[in-house]
Protein backbone atom coordinates (compact mmCIF):
# COMPACT_ATOMS: atom_id res chain seq x y z
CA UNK A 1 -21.35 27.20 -17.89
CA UNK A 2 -18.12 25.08 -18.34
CA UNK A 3 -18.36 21.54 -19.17
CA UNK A 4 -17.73 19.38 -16.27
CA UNK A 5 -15.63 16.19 -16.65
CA UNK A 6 -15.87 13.80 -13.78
CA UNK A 7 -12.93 11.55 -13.25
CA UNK A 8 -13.92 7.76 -11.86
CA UNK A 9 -13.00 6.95 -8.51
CA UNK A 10 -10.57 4.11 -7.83
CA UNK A 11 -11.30 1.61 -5.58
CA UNK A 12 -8.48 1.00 -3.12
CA UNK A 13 -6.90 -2.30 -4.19
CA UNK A 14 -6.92 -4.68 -0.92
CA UNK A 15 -3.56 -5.89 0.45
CA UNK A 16 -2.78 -9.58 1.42
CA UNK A 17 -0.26 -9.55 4.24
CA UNK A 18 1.57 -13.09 4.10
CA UNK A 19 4.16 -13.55 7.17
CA UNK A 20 5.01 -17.57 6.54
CA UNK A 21 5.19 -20.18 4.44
CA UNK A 22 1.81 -21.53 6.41
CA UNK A 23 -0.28 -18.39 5.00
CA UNK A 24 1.37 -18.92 1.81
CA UNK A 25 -0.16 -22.24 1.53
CA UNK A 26 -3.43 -21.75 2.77
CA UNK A 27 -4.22 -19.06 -0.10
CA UNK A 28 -2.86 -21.61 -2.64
CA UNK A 29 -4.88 -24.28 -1.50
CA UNK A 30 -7.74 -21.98 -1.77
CA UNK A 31 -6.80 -20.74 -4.82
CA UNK A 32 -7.06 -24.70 -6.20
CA UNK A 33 -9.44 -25.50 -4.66
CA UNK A 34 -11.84 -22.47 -4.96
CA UNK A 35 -10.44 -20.12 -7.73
CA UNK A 36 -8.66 -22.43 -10.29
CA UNK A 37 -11.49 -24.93 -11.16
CA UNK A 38 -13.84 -21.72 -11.12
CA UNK A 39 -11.81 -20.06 -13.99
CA UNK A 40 -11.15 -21.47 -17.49
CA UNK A 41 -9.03 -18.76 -18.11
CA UNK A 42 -6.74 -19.42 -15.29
CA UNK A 43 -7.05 -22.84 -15.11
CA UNK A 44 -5.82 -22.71 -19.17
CA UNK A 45 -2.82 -20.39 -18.22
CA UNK A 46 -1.81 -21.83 -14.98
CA UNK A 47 -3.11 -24.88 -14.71
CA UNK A 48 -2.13 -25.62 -10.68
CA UNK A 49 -1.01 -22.45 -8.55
CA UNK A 50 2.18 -22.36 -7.00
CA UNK A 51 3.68 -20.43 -4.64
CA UNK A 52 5.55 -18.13 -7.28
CA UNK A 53 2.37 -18.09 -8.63
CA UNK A 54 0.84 -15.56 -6.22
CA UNK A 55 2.70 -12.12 -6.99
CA UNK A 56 0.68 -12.50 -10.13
CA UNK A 57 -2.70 -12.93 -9.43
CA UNK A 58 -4.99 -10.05 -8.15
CA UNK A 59 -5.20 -9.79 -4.59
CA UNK A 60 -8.97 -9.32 -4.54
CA UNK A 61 -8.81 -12.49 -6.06
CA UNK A 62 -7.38 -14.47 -3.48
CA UNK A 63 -8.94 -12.66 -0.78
CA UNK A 64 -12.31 -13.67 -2.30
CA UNK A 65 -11.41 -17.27 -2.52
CA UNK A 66 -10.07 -17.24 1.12
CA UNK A 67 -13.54 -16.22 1.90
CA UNK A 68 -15.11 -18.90 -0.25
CA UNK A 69 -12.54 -21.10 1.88
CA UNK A 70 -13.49 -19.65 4.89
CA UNK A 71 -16.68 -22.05 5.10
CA UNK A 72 -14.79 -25.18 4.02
CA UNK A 73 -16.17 -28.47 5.57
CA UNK A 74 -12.22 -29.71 5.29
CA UNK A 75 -10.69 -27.02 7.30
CA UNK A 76 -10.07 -27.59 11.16
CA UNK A 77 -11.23 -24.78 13.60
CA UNK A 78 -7.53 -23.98 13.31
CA UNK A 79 -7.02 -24.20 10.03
CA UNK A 80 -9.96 -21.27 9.57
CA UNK A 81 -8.68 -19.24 12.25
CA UNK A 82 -5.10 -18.94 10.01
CA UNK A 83 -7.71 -18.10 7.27
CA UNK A 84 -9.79 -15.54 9.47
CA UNK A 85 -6.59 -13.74 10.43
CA UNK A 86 -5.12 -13.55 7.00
CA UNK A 87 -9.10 -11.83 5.88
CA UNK A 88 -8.60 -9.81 9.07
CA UNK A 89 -5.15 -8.52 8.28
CA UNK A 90 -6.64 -7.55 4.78
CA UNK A 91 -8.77 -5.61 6.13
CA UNK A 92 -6.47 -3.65 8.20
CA UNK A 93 -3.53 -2.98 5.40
CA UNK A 94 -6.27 -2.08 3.17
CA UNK A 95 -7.44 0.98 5.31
């Protein structure tokens, strides 16, 4: 019998799908507020997150700390429904 060699699967990589400035600064206030003080490593190399900022970090990241944000006491019912679409339209590019 041949020896079998089993190749991992890779997990497909969630997209974030920004369309405006507004979803661009939702995911870096969650990012600082959620992500950043969470990370020593991160927090050492970037200290605060900026806009350019976000091409660079993992996208499963971000979506995870846009969940974490999701339950914010300082987000309006608005401001979580920007945050609920932007988890939503993960979902959907990621399929």
């Amino acid at each position: 019998m041949a020896d079998i060699i089993k190749f991992p699967t890779q997990k497909k990589k969630q997209e974030l799908i920004l369309v405006d400035h507004i979803d661009v600064a939702f995911c870096v206030w969650a990012i600082n507020m959620y992500g950043v003080p969470n990370d020593a490593d991160l927090l050492e190399g970037y200290g605060f997150v900026g806009p350019e900022d976000l091409p660079t970090l993992d996208s499963e990241f971000v979506i995870d700390c846009l969940k974490v944000a999701l339950e914010a006491k300082e987000l309006s019912g608005h401001g979580k429904a920007i945050i609920g679409r932007l988890l939503v339209n993960s979902k959907i590019a990621s399929t």
